[in-house]
C-alpha atoms as a PDB file:
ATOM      1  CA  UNK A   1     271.125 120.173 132.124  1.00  0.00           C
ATOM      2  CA  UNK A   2     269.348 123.384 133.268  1.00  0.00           C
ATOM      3  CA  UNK A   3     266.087 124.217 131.294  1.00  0.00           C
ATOM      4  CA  UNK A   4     266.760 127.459 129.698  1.00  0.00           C
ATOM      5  CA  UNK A   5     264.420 130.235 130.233  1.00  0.00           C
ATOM      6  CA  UNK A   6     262.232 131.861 127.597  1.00  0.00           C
ATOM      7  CA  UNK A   7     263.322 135.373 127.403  1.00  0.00           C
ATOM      8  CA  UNK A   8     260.812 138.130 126.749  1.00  0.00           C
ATOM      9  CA  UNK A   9     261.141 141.468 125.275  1.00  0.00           C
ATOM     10  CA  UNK A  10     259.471 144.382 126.779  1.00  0.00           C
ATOM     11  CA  UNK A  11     259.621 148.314 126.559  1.00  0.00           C
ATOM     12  CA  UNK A  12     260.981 147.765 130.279  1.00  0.00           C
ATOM     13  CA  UNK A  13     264.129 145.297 128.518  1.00  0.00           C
ATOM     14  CA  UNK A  14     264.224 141.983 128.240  1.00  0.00           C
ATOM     15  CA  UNK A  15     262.048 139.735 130.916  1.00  0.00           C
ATOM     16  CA  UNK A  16     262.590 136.384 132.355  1.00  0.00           C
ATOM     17  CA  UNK A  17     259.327 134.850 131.944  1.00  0.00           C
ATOM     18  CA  UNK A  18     258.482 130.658 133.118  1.00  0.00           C
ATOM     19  CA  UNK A  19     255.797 128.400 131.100  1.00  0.00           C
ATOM     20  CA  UNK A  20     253.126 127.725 133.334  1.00  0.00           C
ATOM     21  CA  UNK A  21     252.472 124.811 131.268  1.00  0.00           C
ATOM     22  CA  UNK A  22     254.108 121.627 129.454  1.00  0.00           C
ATOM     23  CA  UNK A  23     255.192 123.799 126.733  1.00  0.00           C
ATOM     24  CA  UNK A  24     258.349 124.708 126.254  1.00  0.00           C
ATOM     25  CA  UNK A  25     261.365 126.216 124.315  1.00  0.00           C
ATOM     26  CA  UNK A  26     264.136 124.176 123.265  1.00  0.00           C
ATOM     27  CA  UNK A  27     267.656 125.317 123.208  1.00  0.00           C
ATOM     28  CA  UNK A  28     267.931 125.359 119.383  1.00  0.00           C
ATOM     29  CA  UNK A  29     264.724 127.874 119.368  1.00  0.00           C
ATOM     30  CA  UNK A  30     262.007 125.152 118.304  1.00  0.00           C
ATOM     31  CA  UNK A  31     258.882 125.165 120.474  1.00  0.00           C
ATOM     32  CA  UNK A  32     256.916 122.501 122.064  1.00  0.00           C
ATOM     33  CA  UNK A  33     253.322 122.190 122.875  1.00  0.00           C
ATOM     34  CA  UNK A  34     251.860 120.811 125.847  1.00  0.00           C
ATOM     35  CA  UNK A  35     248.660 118.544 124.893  1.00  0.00           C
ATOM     36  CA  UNK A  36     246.223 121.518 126.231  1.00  0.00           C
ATOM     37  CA  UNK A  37     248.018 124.230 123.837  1.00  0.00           C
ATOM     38  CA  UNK A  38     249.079 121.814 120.916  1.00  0.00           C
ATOM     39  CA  UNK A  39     246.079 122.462 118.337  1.00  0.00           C
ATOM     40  CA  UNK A  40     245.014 125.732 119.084  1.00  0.00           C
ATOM     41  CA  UNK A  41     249.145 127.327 118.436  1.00  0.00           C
ATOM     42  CA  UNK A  42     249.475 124.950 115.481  1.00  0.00           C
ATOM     43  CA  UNK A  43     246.670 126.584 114.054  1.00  0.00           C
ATOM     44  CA  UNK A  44     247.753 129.657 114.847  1.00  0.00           C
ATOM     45  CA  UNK A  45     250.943 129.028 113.312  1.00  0.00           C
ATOM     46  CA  UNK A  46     249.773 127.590 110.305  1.00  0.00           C
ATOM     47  CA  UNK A  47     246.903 131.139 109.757  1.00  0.00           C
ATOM     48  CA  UNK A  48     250.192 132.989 110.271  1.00  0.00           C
ATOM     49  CA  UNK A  49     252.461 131.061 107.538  1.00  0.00           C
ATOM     50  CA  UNK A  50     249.513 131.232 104.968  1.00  0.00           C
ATOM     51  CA  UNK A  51     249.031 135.125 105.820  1.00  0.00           C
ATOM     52  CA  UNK A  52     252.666 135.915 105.176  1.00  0.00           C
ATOM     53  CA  UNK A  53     252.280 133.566 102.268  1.00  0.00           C
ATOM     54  CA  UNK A  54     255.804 131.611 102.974  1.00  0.00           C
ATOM     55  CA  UNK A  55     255.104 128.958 101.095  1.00  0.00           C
ATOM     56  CA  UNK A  56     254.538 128.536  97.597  1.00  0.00           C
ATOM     57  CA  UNK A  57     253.456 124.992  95.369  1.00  0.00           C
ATOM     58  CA  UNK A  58     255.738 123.072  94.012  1.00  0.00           C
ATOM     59  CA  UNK A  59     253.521 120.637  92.688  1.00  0.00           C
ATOM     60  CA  UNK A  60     250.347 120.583  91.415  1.00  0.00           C
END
């Protein structure tokens, strides 16, 4: 099974772009971390889900 690519969008169109890491990008669009990038993009993620407050309590 060949590894898809991660595409990249550009002004120039879209961009074939390679990890230069252990991350990657699964074929159902879920991402995986390599060890080196795993904290620092999960807390990125989670800054970004509580900014765009998409969550809300469901119990207290």
């Amino acid at each position: 099974m060949e590894e898809p690519k991660y595409a990249k969008w550009t002004i120039e169109g879209d961009k074939k772009t390679k990890w230069i890491c252990g991350c990657f990008q699964t074929v159902d669009d879920y991402f995986k971390f390599c060890e080196k990038h795993n904290d620092t993009l999960k807390k990125a993620i989670q800054a970004q889900v509580d900014e765009l407050d998409m969550t809300r309590i469901v119990e207290e």
